[in-house]
N, C-alpha and C. Protein backbone atom coordinates (compact mmCIF):
# COMPACT_ATOMS: atom_id res chain seq x y z
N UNK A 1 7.55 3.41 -57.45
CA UNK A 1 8.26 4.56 -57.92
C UNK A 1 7.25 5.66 -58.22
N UNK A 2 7.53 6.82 -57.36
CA UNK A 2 6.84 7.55 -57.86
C UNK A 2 7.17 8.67 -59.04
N UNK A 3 5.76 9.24 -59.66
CA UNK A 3 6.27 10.16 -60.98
C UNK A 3 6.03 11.47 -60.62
N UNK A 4 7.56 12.30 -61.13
CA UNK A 4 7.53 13.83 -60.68
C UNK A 4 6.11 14.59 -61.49
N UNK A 5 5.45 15.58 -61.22
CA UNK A 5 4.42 16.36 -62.29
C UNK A 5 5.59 17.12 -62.82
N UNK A 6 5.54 17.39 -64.38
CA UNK A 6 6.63 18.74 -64.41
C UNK A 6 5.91 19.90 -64.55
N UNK A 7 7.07 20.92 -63.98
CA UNK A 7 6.79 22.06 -63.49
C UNK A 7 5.16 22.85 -64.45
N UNK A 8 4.53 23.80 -63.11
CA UNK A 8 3.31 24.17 -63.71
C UNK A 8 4.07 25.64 -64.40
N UNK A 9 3.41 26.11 -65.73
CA UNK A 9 3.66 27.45 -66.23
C UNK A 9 2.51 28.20 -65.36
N UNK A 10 3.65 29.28 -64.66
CA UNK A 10 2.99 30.26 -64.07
C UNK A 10 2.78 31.20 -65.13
N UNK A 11 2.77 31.45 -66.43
CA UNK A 11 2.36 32.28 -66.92
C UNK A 11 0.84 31.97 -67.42
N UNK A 12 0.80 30.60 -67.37
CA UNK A 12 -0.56 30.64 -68.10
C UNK A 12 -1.32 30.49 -66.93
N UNK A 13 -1.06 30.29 -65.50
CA UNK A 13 -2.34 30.40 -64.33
C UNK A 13 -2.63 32.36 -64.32
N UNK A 14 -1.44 33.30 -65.11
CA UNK A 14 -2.17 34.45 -64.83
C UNK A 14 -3.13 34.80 -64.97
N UNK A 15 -4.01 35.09 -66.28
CA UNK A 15 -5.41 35.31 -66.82
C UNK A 15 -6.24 34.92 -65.55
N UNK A 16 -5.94 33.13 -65.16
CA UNK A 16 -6.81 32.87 -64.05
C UNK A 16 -7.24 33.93 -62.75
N UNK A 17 -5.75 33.59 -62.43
CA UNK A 17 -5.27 34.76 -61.27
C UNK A 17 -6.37 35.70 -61.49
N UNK A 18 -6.06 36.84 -62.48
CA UNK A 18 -6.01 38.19 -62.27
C UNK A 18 -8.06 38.20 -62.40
N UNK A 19 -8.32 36.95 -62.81
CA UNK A 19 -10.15 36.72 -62.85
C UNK A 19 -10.43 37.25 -61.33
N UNK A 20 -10.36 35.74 -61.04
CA UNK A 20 -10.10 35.51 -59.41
C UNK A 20 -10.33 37.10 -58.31
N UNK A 21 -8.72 37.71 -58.78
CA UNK A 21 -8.77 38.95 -57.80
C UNK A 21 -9.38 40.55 -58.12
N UNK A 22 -9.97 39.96 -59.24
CA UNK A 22 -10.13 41.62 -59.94
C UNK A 22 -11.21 42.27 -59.06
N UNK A 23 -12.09 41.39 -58.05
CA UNK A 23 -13.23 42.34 -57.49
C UNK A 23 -12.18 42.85 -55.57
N UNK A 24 -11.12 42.08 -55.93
CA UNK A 24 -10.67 41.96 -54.27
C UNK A 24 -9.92 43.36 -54.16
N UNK A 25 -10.04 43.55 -52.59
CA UNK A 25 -9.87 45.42 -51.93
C UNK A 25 -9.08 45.18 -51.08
N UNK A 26 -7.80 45.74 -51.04
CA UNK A 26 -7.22 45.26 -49.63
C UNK A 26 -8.17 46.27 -48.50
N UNK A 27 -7.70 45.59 -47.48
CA UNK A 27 -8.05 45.89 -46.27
C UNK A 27 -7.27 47.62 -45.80
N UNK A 28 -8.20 48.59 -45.09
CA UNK A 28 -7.75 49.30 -44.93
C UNK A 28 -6.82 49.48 -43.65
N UNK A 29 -6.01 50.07 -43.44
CA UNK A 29 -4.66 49.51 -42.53
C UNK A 29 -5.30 50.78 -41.46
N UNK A 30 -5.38 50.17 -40.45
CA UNK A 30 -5.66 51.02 -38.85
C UNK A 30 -4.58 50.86 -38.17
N UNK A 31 -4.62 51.76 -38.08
CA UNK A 31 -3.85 52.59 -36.89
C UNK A 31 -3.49 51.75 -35.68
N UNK A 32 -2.53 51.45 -35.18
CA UNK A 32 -2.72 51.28 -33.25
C UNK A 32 -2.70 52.07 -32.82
N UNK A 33 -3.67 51.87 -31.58
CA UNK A 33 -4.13 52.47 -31.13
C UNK A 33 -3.23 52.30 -29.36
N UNK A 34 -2.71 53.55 -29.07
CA UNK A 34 -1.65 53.05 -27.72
C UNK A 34 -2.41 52.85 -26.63
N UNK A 35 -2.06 52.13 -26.06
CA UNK A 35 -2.75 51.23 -24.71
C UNK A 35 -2.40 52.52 -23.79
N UNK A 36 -3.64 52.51 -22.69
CA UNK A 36 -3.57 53.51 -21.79
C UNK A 36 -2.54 53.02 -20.74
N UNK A 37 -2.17 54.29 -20.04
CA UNK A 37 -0.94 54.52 -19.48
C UNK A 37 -1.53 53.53 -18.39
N UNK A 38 -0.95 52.41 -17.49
CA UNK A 38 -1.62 52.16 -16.13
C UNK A 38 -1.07 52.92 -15.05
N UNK A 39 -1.84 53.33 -13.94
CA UNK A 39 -1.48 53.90 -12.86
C UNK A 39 -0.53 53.53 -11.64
N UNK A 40 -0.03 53.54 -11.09
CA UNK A 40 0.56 53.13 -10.01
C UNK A 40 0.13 52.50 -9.01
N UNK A 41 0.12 51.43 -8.79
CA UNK A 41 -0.87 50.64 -7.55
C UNK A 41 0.43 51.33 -6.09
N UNK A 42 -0.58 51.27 -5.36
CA UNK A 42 -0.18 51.80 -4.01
C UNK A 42 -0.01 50.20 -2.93
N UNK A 43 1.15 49.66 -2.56
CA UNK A 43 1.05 48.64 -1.98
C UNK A 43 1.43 48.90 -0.47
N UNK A 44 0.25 48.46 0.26
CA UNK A 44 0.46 48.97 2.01
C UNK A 44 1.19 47.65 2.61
N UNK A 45 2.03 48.13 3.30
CA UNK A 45 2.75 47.01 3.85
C UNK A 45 1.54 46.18 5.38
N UNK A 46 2.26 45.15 5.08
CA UNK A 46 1.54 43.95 5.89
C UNK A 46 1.44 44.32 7.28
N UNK A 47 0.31 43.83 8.07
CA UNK A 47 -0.02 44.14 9.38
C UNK A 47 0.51 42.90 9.86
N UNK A 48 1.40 42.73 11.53
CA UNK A 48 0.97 41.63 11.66
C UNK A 48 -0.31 41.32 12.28
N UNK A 49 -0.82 39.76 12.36
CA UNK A 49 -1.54 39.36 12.34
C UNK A 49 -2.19 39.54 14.15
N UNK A 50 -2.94 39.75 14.18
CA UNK A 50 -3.51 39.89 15.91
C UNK A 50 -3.45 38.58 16.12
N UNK A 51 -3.42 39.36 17.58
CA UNK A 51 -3.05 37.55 18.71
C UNK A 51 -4.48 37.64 18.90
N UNK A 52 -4.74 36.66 18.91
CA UNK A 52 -5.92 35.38 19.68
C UNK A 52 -5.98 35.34 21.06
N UNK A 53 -7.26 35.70 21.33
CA UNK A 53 -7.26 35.35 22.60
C UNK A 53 -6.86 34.13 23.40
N UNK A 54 -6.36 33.48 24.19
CA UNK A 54 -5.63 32.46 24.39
C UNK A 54 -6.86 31.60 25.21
N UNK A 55 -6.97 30.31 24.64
CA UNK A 55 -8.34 29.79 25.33
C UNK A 55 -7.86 28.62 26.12
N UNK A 56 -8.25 28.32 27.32
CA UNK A 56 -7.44 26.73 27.63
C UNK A 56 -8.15 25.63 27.30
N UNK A 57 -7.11 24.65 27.25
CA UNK A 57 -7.85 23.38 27.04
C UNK A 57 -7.65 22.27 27.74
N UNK A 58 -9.05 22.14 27.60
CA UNK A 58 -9.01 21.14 28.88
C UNK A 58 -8.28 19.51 28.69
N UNK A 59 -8.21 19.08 30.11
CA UNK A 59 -7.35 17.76 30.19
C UNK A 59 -7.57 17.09 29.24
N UNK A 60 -7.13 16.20 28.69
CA UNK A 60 -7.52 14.74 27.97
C UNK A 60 -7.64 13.95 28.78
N UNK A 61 -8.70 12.99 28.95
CA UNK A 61 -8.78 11.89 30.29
C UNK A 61 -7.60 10.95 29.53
N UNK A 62 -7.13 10.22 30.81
CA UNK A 62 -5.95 8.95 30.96
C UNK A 62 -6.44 7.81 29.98
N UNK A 63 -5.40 7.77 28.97
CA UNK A 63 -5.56 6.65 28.11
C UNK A 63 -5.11 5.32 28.16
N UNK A 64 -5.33 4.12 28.15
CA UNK A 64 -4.65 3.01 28.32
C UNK A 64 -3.20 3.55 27.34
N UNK A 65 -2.89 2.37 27.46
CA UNK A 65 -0.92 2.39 26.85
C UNK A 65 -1.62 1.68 25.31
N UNK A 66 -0.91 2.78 24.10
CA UNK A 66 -0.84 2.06 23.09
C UNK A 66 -0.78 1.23 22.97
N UNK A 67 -2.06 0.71 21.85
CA UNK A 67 -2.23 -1.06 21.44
C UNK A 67 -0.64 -1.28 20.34
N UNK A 68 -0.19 -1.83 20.51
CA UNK A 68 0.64 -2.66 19.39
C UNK A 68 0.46 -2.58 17.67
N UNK A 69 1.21 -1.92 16.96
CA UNK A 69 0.70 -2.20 15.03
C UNK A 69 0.43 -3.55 15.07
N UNK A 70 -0.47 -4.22 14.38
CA UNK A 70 -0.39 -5.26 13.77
C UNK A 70 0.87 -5.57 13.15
N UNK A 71 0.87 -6.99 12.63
CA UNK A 71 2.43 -7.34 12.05
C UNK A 71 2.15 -6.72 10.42
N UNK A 72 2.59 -6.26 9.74
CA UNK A 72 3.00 -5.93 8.84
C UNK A 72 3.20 -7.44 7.78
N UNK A 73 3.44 -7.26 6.73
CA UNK A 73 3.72 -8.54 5.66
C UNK A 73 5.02 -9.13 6.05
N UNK A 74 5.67 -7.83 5.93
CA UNK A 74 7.31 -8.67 6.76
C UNK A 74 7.52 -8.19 8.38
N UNK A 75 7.60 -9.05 9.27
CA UNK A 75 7.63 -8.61 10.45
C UNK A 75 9.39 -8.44 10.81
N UNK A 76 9.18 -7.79 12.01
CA UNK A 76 11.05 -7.64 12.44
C UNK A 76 11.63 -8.64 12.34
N UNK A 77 12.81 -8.71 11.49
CA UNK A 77 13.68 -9.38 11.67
C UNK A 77 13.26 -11.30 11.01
N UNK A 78 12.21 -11.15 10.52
CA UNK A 78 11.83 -12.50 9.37
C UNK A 78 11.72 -11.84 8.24
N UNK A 79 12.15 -12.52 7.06
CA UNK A 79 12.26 -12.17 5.61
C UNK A 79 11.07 -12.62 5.19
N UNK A 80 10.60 -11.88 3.66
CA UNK A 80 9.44 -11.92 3.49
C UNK A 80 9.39 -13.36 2.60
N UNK A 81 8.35 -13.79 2.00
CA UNK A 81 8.29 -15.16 1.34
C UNK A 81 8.72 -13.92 -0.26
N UNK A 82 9.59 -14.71 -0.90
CA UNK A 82 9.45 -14.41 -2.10
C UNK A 82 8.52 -14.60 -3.02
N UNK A 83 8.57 -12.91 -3.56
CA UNK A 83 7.10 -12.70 -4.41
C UNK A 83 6.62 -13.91 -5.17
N UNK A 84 7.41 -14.37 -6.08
CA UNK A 84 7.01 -15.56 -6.87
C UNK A 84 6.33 -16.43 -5.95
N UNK A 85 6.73 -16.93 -4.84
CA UNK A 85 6.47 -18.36 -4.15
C UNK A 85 5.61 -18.08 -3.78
N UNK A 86 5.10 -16.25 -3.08
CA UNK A 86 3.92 -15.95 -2.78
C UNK A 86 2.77 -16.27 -3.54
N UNK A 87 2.86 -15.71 -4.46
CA UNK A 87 1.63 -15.77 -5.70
C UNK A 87 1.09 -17.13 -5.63
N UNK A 88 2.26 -17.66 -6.02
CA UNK A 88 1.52 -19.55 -6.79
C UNK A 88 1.30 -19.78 -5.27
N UNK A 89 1.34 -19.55 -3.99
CA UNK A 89 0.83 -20.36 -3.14
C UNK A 89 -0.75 -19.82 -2.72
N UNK A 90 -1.10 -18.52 -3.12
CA UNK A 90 -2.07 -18.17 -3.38
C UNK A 90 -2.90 -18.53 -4.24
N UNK A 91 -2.43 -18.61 -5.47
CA UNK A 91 -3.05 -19.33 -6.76
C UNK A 91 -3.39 -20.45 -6.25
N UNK A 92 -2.59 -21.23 -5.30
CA UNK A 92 -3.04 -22.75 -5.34
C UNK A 92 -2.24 -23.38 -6.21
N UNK A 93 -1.36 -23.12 -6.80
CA UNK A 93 0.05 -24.02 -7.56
C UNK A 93 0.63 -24.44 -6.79
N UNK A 94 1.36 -23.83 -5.70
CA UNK A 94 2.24 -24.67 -4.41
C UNK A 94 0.99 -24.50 -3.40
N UNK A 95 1.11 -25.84 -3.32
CA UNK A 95 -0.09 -26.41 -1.67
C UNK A 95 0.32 -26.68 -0.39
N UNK A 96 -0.28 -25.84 0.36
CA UNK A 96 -0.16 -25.90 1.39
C UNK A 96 0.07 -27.04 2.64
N UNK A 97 0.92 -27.38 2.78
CA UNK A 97 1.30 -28.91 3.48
C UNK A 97 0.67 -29.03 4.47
N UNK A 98 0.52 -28.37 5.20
CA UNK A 98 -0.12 -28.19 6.51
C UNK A 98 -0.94 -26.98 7.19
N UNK A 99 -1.79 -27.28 7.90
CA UNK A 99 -2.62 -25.89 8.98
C UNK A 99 -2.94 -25.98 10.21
N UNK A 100 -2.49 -24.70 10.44
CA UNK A 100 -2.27 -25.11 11.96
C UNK A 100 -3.40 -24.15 12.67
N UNK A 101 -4.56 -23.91 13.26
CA UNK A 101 -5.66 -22.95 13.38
C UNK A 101 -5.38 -23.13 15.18
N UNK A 102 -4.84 -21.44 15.53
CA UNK A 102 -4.78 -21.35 16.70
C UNK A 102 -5.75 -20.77 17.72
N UNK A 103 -6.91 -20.46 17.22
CA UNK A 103 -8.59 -20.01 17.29
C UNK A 103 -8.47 -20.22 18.66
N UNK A 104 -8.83 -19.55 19.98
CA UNK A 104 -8.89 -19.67 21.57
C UNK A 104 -8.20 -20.06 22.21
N UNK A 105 -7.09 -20.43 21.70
CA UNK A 105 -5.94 -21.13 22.00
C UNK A 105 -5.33 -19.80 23.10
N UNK A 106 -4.94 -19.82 24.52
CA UNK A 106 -4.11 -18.79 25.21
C UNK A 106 -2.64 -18.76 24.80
N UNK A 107 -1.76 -17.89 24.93
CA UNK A 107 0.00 -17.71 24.35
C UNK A 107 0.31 -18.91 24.66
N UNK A 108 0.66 -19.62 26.04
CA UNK A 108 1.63 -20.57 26.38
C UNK A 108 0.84 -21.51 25.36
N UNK A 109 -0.87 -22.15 24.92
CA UNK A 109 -1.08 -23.44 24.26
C UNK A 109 -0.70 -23.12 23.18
N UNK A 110 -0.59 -22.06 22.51
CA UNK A 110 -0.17 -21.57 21.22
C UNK A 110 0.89 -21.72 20.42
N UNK A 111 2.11 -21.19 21.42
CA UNK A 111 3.45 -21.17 21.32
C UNK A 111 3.57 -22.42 21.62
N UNK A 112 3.74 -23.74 22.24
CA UNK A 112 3.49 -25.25 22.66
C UNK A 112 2.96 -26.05 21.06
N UNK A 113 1.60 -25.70 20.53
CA UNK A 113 1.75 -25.98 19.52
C UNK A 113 2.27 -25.28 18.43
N UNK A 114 2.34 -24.23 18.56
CA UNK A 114 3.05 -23.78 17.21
C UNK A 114 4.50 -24.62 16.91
N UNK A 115 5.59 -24.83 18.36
CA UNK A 115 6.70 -25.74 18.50
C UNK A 115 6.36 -26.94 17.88
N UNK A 116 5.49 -27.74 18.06
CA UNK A 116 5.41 -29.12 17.95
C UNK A 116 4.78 -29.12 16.57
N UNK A 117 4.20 -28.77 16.20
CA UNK A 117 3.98 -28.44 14.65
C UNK A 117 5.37 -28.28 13.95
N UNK A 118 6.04 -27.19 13.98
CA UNK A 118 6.60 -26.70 13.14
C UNK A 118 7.90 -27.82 12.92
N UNK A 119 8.27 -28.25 14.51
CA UNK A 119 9.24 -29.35 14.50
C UNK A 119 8.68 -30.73 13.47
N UNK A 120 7.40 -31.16 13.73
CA UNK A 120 6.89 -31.95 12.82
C UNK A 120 7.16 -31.83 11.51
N UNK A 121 6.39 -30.65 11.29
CA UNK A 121 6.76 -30.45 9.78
C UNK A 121 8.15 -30.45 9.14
N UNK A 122 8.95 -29.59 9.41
CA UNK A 122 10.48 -29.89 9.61
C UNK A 122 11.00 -31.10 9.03
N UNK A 123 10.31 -32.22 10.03
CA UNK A 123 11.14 -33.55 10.10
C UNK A 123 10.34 -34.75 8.73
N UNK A 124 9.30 -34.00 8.32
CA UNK A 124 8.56 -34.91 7.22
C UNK A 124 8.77 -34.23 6.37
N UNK A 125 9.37 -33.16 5.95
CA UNK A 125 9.94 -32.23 4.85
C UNK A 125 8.85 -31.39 4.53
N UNK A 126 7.91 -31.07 5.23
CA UNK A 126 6.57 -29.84 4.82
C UNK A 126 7.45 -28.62 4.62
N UNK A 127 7.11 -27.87 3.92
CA UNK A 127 7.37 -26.83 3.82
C UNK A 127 6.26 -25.29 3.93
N UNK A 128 5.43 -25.18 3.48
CA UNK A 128 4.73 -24.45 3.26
C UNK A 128 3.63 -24.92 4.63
N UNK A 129 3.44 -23.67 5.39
CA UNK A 129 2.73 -23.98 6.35
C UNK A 129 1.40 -22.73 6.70
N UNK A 130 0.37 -23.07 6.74
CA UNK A 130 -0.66 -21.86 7.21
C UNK A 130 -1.48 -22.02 8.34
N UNK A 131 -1.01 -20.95 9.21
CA UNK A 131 -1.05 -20.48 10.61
C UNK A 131 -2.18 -19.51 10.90
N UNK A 132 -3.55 -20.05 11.08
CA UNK A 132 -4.40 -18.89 11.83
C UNK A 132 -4.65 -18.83 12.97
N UNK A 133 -4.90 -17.57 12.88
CA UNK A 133 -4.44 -16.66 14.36
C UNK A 133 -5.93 -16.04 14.99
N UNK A 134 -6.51 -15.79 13.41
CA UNK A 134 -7.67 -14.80 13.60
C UNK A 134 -6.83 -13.45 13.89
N UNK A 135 -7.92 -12.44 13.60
CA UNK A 135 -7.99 -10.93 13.91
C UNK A 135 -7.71 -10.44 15.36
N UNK A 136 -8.46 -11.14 16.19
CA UNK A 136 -9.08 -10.78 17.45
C UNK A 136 -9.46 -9.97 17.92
N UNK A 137 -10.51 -9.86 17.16
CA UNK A 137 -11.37 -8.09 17.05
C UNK A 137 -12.58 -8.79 17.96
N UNK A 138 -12.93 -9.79 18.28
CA UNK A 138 -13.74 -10.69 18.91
C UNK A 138 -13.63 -10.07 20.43
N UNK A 139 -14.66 -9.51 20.95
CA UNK A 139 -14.59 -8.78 22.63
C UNK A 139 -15.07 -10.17 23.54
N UNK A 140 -14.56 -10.08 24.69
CA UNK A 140 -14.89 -10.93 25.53
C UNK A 140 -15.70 -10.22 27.13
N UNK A 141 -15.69 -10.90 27.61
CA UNK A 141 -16.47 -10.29 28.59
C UNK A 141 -15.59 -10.30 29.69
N UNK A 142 -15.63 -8.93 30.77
CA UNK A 142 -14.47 -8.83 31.36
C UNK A 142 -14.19 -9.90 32.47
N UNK A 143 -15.09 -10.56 32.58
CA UNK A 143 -15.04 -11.79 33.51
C UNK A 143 -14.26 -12.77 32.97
N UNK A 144 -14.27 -13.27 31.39
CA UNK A 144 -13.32 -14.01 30.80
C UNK A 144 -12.19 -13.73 30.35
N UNK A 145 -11.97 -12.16 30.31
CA UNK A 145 -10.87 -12.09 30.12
C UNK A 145 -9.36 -12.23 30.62
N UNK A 146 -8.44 -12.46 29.96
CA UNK A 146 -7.10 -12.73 30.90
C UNK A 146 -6.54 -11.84 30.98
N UNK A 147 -5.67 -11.15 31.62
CA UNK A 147 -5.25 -9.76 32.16
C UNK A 147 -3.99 -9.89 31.26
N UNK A 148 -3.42 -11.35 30.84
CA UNK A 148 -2.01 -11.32 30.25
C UNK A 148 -2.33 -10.83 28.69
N UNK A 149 -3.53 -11.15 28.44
CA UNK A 149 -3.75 -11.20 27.03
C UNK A 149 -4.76 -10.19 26.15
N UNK A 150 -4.64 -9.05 26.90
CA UNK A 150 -5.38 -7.80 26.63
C UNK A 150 -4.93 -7.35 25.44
N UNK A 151 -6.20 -6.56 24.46
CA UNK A 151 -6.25 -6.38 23.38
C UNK A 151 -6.52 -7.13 22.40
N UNK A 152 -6.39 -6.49 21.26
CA UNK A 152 -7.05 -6.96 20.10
C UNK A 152 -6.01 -8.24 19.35
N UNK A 153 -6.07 -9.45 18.88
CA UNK A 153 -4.80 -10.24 18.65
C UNK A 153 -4.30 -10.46 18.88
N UNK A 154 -3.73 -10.94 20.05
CA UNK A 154 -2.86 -10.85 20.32
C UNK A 154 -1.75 -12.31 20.40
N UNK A 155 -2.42 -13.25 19.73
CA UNK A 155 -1.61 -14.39 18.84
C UNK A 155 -1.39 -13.40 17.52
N UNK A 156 -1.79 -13.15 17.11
CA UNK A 156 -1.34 -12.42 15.36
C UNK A 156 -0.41 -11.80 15.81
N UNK A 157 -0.22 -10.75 16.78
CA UNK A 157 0.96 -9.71 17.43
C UNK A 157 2.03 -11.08 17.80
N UNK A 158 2.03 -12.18 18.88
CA UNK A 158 2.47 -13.11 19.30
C UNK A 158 3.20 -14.25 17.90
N UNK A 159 2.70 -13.96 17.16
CA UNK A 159 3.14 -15.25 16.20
C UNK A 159 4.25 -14.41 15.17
N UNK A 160 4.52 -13.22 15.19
CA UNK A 160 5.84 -12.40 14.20
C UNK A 160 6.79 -12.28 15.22
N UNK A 161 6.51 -12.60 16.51
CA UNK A 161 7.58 -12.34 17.44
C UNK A 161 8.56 -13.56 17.98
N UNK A 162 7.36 -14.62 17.74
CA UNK A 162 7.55 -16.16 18.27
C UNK A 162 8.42 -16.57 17.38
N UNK A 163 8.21 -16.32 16.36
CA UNK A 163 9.14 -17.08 14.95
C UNK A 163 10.19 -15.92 14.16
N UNK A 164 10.59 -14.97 15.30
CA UNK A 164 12.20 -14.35 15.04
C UNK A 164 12.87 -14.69 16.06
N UNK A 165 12.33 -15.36 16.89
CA UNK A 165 13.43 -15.88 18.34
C UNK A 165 13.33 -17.36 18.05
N UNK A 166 14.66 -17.97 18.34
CA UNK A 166 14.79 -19.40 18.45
C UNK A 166 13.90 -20.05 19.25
N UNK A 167 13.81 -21.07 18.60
CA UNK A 167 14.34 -21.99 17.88
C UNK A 167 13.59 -21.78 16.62
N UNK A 168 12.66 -20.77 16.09
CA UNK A 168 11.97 -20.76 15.20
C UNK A 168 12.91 -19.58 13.95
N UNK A 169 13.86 -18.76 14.65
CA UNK A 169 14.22 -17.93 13.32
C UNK A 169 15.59 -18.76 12.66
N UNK A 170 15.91 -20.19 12.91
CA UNK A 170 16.62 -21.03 12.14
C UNK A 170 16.03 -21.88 10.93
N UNK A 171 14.57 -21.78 11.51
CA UNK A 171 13.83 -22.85 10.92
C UNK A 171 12.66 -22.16 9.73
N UNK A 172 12.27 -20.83 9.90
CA UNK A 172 11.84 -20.30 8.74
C UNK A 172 12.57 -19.42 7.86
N UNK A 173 12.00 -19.55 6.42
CA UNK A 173 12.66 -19.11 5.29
C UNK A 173 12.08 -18.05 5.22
N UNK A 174 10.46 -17.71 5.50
CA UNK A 174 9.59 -16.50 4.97
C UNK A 174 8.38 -17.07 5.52
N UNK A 175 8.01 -15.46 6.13
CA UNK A 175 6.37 -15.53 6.75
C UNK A 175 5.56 -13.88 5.67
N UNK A 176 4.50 -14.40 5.81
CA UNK A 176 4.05 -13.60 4.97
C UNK A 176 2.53 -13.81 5.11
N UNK A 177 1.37 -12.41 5.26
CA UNK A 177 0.37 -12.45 5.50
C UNK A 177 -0.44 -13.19 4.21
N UNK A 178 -1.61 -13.99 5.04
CA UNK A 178 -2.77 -14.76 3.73
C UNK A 178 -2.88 -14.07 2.90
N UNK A 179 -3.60 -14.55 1.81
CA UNK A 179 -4.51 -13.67 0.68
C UNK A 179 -5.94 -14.29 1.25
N UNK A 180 -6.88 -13.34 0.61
CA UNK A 180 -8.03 -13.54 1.40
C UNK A 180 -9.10 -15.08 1.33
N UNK A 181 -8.04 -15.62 0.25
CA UNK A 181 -8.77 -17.08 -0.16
C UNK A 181 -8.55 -17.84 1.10
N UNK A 182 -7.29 -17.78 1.81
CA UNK A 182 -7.01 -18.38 3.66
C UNK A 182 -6.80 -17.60 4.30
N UNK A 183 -7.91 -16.69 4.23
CA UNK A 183 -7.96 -16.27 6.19
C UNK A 183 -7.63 -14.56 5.86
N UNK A 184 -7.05 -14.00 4.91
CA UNK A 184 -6.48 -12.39 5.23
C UNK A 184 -5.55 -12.25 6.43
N UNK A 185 -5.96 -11.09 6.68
CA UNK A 185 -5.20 -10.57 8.01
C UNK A 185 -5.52 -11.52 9.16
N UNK A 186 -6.31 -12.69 9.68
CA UNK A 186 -6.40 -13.52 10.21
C UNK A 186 -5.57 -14.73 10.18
N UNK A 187 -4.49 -14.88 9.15
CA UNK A 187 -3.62 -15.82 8.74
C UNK A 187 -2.58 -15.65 8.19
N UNK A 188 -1.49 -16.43 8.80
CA UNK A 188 0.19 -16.10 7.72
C UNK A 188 0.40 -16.96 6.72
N UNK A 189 1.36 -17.34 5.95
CA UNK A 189 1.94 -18.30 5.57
C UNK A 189 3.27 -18.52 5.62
N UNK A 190 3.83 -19.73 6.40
CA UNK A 190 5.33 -19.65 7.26
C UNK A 190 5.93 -20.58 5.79
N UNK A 191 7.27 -20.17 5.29
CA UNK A 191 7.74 -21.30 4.75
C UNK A 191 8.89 -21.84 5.50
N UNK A 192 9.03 -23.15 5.23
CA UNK A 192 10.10 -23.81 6.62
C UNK A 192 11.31 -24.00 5.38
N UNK A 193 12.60 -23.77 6.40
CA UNK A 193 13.81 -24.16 5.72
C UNK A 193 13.85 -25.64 5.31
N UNK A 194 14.66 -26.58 4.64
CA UNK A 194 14.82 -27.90 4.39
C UNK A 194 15.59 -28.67 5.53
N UNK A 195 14.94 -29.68 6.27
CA UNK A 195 15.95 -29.95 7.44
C UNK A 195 17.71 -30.10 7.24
């Protein structure tokens, strides 16, 4: 609880007071002083702008045909792994049942095992599956190369496409790119439906 002060007598702070102000002067009061008139700005209307001499430009040499985006986290038409399930399988809380490393592997051995895998897993109840693909930023020499399989990845491009067409878009729940502890952009993680 607090206690009121009672009221101060202003008669007895006068004496104080009038100590206090007896040497004080008010201030002498000046004048304003009126602000000068401003002049009239003169505004010239806009030129347009001169043409440019017109310069040509030369060809662009012939480009191959656009490379392909990489797959994205969620690719067309597969749903993404749900955030939660993502995390802890990153963390290492949900473990990875299986891996499937498709490293030099050409499309047809790829797609062949990617089938026989995934049916496997399927049928022993795996669920959680990790699929590397690699980058394929890896150049080859044009003597080894295959004419079908030009460009950069082209299992990583091949593996978001493989598993939205049957028999594979019945059988996954969610694909979703590594974290960098398996593989990054070199690796997915597929989760399989329950047979």
């Amino acid at each position: 609880m607090s206690t009121r002060r009672p009221p101060r007598d202003h008669e007895s702070d006068d004496p104080l007071w009038r100590a206090v102000t007896k040497d004080v002067k008010p201030l002498a009061r000046r004048r304003r002083q009126p602000l000068p008139k401003a002049e009239p700005v003169q505004i010239q209307p806009k030129q347009p702008p001169k043409a440019l001499p017109k310069k040509t430009i030369p060809a662009l040499p012939a480009q191959a045909a656009p490379r392909p985006a990489p797959p994205t986290r969620r690719a067309e038409g597969l749903p993404a792994i749900e955030m939660r399930l993502l995390k802890s399988i990153r963390r290492g809380r949900t473990p990875i049942d299986l891996r499937l490393d498709l490293h030099g592997q050409r499309q047809a051995e790829a797609h062949r095992a990617l089938e026989r895998m995934l049916a496997g897993a399927r049928l022993r109840g795996q669920r959680v599956v990790l699929i590397v693909t690699g980058t394929g930023l890896r150049r080859r020499l044009a003597s080894e190369r295959d004419p079908s399989e030009e460009g950069p990845g082209v299992l990583r491009l091949r593996l978001a496409l493989w598993l939205s067409e049957p028999p594979f878009q019945d059988w996954v729940l969610g694909f979703s790119q590594a974290g960098p502890e398996h593989g990054g952009a070199g690796a997915f993680y597929v989760v399989l439906r329950r047979a």
